[in-house]
N, C-alpha and C. Protein backbone atom coordinates (compact mmCIF):
# COMPACT_ATOMS: atom_id res chain seq x y z
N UNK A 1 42.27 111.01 109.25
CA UNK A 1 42.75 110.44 110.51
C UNK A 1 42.05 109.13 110.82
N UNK A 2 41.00 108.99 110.50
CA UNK A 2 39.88 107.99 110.91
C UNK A 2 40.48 106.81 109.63
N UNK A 3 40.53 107.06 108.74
CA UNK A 3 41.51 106.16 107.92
C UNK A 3 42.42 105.53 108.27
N UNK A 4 43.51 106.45 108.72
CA UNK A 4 44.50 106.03 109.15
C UNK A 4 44.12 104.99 110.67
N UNK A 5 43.31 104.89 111.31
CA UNK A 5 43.67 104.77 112.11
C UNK A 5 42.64 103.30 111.76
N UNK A 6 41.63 103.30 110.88
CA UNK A 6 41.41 101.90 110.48
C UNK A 6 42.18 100.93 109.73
N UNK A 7 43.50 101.84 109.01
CA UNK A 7 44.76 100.68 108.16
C UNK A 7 45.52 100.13 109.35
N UNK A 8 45.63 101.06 110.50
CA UNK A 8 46.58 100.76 111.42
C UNK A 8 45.80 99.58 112.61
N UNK A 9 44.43 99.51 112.45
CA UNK A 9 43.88 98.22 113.02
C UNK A 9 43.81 96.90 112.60
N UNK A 10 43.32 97.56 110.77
CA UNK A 10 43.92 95.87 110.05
C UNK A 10 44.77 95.60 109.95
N UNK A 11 45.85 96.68 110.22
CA UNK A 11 47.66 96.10 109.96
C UNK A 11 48.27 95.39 112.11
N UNK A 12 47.25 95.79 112.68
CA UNK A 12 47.12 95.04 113.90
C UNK A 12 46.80 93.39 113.77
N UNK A 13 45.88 93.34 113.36
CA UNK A 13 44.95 92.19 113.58
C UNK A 13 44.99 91.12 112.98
N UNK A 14 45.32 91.57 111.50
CA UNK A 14 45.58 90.38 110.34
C UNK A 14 46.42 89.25 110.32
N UNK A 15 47.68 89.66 111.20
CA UNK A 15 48.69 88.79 111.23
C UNK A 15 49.05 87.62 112.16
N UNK A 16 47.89 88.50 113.26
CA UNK A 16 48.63 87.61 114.37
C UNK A 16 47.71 86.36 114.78
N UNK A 17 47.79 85.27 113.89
CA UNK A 17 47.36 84.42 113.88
C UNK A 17 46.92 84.10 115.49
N UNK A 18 47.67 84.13 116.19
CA UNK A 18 46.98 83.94 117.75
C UNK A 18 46.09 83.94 118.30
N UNK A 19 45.56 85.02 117.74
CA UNK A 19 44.04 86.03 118.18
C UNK A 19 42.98 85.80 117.10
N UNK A 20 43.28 84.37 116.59
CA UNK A 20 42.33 83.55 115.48
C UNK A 20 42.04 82.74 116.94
N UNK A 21 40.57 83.02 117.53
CA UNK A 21 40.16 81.95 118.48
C UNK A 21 39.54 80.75 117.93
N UNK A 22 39.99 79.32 118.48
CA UNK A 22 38.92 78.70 118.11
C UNK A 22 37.67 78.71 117.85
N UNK A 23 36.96 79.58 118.58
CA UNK A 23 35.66 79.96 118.15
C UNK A 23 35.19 80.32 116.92
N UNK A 24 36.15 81.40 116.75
CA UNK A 24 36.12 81.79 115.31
C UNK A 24 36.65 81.47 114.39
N UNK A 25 37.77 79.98 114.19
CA UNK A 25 38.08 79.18 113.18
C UNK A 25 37.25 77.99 113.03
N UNK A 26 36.17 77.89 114.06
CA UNK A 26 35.42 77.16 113.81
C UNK A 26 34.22 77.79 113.13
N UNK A 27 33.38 79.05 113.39
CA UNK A 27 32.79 79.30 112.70
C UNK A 27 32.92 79.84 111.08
N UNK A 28 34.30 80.15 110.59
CA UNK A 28 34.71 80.31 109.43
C UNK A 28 34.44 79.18 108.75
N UNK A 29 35.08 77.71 109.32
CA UNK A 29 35.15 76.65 108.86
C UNK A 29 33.39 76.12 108.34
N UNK A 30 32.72 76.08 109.63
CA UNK A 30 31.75 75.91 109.45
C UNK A 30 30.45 76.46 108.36
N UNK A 31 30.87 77.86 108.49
CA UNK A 31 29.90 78.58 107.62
C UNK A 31 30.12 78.23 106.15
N UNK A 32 31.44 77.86 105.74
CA UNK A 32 31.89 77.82 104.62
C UNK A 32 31.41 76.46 104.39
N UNK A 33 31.62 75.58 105.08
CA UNK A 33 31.01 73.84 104.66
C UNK A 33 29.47 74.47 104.33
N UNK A 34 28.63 74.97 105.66
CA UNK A 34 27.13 75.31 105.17
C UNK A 34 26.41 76.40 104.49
N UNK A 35 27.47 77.16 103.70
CA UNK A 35 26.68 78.34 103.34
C UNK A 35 27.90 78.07 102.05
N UNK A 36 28.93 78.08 101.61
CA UNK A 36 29.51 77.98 100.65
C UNK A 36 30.75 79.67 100.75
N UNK A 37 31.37 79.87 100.32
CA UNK A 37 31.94 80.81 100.25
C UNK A 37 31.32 82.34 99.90
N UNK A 38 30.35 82.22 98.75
CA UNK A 38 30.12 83.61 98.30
C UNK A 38 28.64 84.39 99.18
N UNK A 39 28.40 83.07 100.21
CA UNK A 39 27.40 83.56 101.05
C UNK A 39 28.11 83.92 102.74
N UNK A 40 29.30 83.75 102.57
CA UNK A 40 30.10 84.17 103.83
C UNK A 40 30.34 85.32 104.15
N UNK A 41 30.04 85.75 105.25
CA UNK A 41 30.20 87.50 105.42
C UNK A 41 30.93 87.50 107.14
N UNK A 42 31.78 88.73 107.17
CA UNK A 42 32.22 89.11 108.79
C UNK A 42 30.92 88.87 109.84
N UNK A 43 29.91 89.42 109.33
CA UNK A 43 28.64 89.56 110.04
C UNK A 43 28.22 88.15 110.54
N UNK A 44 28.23 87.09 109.68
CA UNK A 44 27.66 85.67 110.53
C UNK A 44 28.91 84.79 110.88
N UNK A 45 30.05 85.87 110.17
CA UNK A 45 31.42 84.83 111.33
C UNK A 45 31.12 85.10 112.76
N UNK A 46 31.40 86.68 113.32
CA UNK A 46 31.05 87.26 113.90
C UNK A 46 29.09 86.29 114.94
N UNK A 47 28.29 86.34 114.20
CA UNK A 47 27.42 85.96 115.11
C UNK A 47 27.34 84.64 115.14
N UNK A 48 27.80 83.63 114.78
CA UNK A 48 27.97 81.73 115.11
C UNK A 48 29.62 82.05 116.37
N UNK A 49 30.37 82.86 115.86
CA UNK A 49 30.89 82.51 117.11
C UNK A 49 30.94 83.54 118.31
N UNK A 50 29.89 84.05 118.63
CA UNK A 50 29.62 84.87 119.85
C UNK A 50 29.84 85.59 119.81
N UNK A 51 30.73 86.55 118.78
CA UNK A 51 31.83 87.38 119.08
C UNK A 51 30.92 88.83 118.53
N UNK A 52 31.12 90.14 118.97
CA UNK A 52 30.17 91.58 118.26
C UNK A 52 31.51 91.44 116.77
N UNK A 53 30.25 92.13 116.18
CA UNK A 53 30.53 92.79 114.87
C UNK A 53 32.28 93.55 115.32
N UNK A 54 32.14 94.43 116.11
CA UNK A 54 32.85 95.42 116.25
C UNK A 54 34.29 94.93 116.46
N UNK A 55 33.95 93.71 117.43
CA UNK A 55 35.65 93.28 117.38
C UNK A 55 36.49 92.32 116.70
N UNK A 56 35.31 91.93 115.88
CA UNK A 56 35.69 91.15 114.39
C UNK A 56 36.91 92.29 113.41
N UNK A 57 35.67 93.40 113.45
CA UNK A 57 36.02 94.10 111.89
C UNK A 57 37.12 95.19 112.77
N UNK A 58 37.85 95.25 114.24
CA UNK A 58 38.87 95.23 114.52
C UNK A 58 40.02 94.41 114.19
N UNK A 59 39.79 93.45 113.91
CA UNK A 59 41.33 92.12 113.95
C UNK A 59 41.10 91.91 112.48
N UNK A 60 39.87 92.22 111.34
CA UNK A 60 39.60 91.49 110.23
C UNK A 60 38.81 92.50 109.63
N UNK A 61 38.66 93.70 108.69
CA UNK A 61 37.75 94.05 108.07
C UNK A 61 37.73 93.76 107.17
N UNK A 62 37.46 92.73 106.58
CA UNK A 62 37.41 92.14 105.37
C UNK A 62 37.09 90.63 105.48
N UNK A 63 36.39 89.95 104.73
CA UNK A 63 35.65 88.99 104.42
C UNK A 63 37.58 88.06 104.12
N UNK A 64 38.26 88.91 103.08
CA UNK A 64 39.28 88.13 102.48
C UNK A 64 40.24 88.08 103.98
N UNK A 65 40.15 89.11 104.60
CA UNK A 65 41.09 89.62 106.07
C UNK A 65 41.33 88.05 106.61
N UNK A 66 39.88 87.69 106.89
CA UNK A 66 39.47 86.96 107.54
C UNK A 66 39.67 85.19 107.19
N UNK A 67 39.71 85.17 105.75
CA UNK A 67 39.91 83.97 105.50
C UNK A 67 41.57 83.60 104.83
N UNK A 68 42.24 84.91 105.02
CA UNK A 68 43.64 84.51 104.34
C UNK A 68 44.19 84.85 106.49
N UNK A 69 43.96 84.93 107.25
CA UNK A 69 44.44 84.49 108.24
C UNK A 69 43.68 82.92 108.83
N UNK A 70 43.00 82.66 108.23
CA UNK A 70 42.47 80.78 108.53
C UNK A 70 43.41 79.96 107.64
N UNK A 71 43.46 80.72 106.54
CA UNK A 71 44.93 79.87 105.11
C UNK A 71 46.00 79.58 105.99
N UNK A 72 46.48 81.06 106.87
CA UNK A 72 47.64 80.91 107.57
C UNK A 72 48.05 79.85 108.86
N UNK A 73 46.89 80.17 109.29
CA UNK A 73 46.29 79.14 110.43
C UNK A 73 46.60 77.61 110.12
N UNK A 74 46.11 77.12 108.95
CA UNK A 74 46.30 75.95 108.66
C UNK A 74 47.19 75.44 108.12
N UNK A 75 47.81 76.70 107.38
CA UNK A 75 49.33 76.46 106.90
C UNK A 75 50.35 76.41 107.87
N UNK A 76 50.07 76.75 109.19
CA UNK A 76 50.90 76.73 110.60
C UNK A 76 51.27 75.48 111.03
N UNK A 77 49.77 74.47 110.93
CA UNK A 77 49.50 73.15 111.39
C UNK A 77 49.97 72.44 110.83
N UNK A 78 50.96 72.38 109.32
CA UNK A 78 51.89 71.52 109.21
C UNK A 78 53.18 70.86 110.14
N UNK A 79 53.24 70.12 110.02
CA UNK A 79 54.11 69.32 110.86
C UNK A 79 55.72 70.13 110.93
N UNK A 80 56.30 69.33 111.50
CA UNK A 80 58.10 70.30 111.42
C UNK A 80 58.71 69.09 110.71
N UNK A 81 59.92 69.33 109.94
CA UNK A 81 60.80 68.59 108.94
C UNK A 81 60.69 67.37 110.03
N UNK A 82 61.02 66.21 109.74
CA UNK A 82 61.21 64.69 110.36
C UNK A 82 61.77 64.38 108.71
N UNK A 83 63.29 63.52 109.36
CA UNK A 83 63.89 63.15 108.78
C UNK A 83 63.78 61.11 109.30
N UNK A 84 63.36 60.53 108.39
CA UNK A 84 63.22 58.94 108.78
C UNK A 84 64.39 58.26 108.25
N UNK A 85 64.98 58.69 107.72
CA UNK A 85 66.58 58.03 107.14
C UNK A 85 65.81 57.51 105.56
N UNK A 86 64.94 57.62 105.17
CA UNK A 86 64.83 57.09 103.32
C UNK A 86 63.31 57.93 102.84
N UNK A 87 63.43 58.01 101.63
CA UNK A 87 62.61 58.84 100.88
C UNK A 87 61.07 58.16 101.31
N UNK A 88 61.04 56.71 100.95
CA UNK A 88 59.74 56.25 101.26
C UNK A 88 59.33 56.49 102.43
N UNK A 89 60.13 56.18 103.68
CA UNK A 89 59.74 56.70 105.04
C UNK A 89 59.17 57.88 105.48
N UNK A 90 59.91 59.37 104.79
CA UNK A 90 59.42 60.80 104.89
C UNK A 90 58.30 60.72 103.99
N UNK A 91 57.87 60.33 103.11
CA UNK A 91 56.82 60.35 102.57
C UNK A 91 55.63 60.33 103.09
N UNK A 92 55.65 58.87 103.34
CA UNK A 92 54.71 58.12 104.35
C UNK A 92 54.03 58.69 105.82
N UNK A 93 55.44 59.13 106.22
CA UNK A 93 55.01 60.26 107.44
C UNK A 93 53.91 62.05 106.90
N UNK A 94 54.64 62.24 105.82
CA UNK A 94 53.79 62.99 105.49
C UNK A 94 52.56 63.15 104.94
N UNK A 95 52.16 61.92 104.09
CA UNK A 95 51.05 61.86 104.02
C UNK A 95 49.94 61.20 105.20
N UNK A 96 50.58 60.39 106.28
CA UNK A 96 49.90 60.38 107.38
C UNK A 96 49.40 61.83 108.44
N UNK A 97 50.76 63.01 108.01
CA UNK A 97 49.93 64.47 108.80
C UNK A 97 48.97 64.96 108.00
N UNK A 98 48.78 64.73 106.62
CA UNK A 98 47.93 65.31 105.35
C UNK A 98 46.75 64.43 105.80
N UNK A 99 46.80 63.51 106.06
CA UNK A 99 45.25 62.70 106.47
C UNK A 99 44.81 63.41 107.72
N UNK A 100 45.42 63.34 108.82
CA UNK A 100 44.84 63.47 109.89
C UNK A 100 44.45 65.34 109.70
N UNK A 101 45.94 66.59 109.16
CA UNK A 101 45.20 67.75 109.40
C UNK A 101 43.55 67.89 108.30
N UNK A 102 43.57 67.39 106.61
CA UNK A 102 42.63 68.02 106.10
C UNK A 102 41.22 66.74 106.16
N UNK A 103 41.07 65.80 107.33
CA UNK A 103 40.08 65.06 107.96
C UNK A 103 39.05 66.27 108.02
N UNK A 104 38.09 65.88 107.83
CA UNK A 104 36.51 66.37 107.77
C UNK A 104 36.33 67.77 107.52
N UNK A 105 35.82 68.71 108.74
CA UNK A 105 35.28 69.80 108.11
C UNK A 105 36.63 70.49 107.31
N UNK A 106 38.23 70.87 107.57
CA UNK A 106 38.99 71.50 106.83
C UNK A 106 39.17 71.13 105.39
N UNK A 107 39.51 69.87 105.68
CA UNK A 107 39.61 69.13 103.96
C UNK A 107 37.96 69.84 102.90
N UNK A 108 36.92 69.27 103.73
CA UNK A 108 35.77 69.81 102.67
C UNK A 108 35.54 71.21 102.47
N UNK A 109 36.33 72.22 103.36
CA UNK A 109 36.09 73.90 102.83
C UNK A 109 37.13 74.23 101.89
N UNK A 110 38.33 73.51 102.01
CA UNK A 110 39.10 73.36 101.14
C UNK A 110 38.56 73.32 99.66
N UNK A 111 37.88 72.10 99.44
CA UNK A 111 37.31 71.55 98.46
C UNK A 111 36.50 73.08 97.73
N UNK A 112 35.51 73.46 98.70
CA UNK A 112 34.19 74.27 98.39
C UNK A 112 35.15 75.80 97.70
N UNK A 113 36.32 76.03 98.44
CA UNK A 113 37.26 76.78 98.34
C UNK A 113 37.68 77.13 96.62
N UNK A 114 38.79 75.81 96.99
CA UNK A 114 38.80 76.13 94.96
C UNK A 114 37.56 76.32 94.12
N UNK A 115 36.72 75.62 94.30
CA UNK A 115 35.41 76.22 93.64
C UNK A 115 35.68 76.93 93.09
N UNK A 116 35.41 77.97 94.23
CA UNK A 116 35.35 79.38 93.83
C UNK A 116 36.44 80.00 93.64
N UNK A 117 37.25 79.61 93.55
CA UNK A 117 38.75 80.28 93.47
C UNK A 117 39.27 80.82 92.14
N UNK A 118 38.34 79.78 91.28
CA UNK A 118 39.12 79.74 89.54
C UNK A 118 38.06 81.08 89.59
N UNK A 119 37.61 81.51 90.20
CA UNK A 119 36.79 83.06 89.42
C UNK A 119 37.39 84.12 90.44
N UNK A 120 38.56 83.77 91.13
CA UNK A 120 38.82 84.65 92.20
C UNK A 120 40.10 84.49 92.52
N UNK A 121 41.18 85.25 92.00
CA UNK A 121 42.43 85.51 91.72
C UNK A 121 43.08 85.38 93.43
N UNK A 122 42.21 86.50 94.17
CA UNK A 122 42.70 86.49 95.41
C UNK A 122 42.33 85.41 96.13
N UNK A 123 41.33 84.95 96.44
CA UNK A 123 40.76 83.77 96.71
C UNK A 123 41.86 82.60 96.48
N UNK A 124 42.33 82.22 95.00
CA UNK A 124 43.02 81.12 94.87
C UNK A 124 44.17 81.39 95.34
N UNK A 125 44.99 82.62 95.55
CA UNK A 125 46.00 82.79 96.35
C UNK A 125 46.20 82.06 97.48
N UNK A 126 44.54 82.35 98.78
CA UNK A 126 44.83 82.16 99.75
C UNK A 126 44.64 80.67 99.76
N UNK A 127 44.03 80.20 99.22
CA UNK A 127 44.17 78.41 98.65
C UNK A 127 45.37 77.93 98.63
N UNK A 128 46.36 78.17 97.68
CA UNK A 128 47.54 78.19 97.54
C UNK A 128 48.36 78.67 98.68
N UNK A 129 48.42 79.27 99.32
CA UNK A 129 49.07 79.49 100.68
C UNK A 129 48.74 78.37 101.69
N UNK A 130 47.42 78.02 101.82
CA UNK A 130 47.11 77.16 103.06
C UNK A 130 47.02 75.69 102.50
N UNK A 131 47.49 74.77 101.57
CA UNK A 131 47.60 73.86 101.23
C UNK A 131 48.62 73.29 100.34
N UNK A 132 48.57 74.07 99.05
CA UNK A 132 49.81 73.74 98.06
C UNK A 132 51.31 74.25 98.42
N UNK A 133 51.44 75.35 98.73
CA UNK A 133 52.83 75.94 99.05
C UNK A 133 53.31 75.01 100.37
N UNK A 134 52.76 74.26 101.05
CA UNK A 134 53.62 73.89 102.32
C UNK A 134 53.80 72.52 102.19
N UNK A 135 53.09 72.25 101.50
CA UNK A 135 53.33 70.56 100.45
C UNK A 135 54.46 70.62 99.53
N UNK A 136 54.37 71.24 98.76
CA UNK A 136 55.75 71.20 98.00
C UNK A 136 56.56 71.95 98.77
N UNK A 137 57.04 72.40 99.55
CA UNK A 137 58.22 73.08 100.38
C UNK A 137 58.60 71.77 101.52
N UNK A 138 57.78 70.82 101.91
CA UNK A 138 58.04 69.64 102.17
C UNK A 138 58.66 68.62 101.39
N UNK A 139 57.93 68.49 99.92
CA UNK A 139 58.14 67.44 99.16
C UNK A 139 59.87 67.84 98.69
N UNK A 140 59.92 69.05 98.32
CA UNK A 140 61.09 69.79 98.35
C UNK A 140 62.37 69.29 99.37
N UNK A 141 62.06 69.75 100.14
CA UNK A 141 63.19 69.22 101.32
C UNK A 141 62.94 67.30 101.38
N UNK A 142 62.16 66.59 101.12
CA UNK A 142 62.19 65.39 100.95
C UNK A 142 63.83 64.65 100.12
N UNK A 143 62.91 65.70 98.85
CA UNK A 143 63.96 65.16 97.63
C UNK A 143 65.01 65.91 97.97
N UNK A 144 65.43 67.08 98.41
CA UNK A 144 66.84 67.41 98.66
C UNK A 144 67.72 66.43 99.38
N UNK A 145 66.84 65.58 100.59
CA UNK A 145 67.72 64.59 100.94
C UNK A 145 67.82 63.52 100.93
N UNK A 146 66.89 63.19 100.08
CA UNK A 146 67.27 62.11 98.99
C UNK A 146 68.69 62.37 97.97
N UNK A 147 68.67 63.18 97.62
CA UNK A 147 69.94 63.88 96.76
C UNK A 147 70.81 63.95 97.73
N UNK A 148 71.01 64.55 98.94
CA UNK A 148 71.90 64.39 99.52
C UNK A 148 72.29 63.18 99.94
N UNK A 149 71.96 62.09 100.01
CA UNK A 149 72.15 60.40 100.46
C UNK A 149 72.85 60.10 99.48
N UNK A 150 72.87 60.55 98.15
CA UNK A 150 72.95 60.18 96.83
C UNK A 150 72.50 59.35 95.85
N UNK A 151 71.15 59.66 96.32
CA UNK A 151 70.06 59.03 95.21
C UNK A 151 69.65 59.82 93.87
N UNK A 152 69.99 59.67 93.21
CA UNK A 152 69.52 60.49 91.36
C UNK A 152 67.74 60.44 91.68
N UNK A 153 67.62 62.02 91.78
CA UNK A 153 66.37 62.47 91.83
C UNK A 153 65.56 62.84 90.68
N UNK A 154 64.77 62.10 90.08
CA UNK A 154 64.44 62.64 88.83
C UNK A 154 62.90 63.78 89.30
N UNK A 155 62.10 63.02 90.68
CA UNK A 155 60.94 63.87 90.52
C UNK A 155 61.46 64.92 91.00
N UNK A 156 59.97 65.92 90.70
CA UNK A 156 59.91 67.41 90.60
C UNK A 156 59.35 67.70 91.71
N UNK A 157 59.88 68.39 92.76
CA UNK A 157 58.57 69.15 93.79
C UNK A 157 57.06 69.44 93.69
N UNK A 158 57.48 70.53 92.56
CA UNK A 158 55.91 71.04 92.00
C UNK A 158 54.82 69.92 91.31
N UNK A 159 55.70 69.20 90.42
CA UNK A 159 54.52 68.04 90.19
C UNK A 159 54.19 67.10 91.49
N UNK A 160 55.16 66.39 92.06
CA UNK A 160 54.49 65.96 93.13
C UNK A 160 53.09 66.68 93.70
N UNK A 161 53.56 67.55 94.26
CA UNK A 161 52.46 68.71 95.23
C UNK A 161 51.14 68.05 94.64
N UNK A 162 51.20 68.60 93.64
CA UNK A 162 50.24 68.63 92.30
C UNK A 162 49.51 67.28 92.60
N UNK A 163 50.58 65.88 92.18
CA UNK A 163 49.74 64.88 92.89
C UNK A 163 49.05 64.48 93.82
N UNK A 164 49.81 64.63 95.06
CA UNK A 164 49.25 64.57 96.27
C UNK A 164 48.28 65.16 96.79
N UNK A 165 48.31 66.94 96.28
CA UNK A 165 47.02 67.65 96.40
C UNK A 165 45.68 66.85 95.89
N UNK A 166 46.14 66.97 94.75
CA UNK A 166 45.18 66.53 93.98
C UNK A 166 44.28 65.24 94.10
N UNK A 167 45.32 64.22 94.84
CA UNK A 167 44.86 62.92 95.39
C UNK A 167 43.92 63.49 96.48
N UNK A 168 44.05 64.12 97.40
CA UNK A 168 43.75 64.06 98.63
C UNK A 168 42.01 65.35 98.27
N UNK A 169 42.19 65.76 97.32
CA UNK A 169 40.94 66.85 97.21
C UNK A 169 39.79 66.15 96.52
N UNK A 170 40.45 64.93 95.40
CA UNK A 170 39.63 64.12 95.00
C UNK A 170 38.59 62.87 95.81
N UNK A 171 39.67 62.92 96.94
CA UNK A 171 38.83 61.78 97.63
C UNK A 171 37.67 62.50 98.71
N UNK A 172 38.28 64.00 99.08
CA UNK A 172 37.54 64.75 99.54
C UNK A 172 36.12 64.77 98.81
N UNK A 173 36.04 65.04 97.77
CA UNK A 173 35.29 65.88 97.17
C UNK A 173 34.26 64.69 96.64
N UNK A 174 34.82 63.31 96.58
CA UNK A 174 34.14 62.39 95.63
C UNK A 174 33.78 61.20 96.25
N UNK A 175 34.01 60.93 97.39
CA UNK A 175 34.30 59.42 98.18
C UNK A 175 33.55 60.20 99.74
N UNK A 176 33.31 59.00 100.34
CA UNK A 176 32.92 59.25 101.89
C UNK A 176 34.10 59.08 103.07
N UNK A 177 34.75 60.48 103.38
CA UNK A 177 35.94 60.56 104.31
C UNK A 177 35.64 60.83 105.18
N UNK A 178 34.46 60.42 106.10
CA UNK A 178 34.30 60.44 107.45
C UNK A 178 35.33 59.36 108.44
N UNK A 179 36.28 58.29 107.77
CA UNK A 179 37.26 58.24 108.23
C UNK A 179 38.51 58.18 108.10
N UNK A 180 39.78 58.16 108.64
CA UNK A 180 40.77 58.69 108.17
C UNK A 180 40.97 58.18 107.36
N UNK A 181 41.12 56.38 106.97
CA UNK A 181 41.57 55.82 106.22
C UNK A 181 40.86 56.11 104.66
N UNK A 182 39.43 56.87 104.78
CA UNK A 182 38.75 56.93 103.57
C UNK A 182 39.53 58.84 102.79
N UNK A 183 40.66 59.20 103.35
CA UNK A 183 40.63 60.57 102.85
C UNK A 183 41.92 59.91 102.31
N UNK A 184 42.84 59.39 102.73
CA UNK A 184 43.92 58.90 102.02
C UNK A 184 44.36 57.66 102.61
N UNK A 185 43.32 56.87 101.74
CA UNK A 185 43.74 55.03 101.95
C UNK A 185 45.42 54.82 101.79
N UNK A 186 45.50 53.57 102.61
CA UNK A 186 46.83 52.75 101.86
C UNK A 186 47.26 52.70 100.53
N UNK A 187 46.11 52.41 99.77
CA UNK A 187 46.18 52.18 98.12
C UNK A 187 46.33 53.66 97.11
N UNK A 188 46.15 54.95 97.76
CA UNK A 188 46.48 56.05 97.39
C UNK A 188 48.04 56.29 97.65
N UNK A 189 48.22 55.82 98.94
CA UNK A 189 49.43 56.03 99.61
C UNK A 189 50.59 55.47 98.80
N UNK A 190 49.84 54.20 98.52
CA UNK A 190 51.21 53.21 97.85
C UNK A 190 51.28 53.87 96.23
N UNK A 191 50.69 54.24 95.77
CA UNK A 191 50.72 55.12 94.43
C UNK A 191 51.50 55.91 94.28
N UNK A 192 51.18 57.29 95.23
CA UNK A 192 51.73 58.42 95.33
C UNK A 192 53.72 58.05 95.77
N UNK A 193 53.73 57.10 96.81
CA UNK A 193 55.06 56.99 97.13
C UNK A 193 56.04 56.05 95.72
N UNK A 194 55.00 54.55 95.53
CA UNK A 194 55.46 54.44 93.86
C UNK A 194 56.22 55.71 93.38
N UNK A 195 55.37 56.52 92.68
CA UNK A 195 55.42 57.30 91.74
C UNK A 195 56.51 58.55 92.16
N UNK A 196 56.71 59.24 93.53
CA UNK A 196 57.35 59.90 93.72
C UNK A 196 59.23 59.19 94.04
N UNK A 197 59.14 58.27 95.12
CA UNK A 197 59.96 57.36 95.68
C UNK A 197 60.81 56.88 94.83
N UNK A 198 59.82 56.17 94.06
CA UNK A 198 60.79 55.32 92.57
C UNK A 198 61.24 56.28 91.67
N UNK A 199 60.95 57.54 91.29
CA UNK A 199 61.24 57.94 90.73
C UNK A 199 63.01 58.46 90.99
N UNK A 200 63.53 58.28 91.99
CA UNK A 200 64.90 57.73 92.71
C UNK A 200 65.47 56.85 92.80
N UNK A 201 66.53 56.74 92.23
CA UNK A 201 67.43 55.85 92.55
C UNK A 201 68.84 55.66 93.41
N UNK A 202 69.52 55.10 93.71
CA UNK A 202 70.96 54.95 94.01
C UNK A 202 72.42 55.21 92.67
N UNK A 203 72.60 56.67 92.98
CA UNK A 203 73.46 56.31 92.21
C UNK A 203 74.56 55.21 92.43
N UNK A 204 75.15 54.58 93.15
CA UNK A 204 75.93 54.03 93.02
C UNK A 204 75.67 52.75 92.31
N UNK A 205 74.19 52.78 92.64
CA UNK A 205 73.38 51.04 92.18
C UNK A 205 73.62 51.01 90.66
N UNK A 206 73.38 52.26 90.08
CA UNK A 206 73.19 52.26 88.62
C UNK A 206 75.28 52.09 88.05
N UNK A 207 75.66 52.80 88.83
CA UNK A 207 77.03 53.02 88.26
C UNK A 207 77.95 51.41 88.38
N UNK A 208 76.78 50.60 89.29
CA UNK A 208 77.62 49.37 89.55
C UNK A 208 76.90 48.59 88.06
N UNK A 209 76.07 48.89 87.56
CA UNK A 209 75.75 47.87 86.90
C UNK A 209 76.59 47.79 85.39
């Protein structure tokens, strides 16, 4: 009975992103920039943000509970579709919400994140939920309407992602992004849209020639 009635608290608590207080997405965030992941426990989420043990490991008994509802959290904070009328335009907009959401402490737990992820199956899941999957489900709907305008789409969703992630974790991880422009400069920007953008054309442009 006592079982049951602890599945039926984590199957309460886990989901409802709501009842993720700031308090306690800040101390997740935080502990993880200063302690690293494999030194993170419910116990010092729980005591940096005020909160008892007891009503943590109500909404979260689990270390993973706890950090695949912060994945979700941040995977929330993506922007909503904006359509600018041309591929370079939606781009541009999107990598301007990618600067401003993974700016300072999120972008660098991110970073500390994969780390540890390549030794942690579940771990890289929740990685993949709160960063890669909502990037390419964007880049995705990008190029669909690009295709729908009738531009010959040669790039790929998934490689994009791939780039852009990858741009944006590198500068994290390797460069000083204490400001926005240092997490994804202009000169990253103009790359990534190059490379995705051009990779489109007009069909009609080509059929005229």
């Amino acid at each position: 009975m006592v079982q049951r009635e602890d599945k039926q608290a984590a199957s309460r608590g886990r989901p409802v992103n709501s009842d993720l207080t700031p308090a306690i997405m800040e101390a997740v965030l935080s502990l993880l920039a200063d302690e690293g992941y494999a030194r993170l426990t419910t116990a010092l989420v729980a005591k940096r943000a005020g909160v008892s043990t007891a009503t943590l490991y109500r909404r979260w008994p689990s270390k993973r509970d706890l950090l695949l509802s912060a994945a979700e959290q941040i995977a929330e904070s993506e922007m909503p579709d904006i359509d600018n009328g041309s591929t370079e335009g939606d781009l541009r907009k999107l990598f301007a919400h990618k600067r401003r959401v993974l700016s300072g402490r999120i972008g660098a737990t991110l970073v500390a994140l994969i780390g540890e992820s390549a030794h942690d199956s579940e771990l890289a899941a929740i990685v993949r939920t709160s960063i890669f999957d909502p990037t390419r489900e964007h880049l995705s709907t990008i190029l669909d309407r690009a295709r729908a305008r009738g531009e010959r789409v040669s790039a790929d969703a998934t490689s994009a992602a791939h780039l852009v992630v990858g741009s944006i974790l590198a500068r994290v991880a390797f460069t000083n992004t204490e400001s926005d422009s240092g997490l994804f400069p202009e000169s990253d920007v103009a790359l990534l849209v190059e490379a995705i953008a051009r990779a489109t054309e007009q069909a009609n442009d080509k059929s005229s020639r």
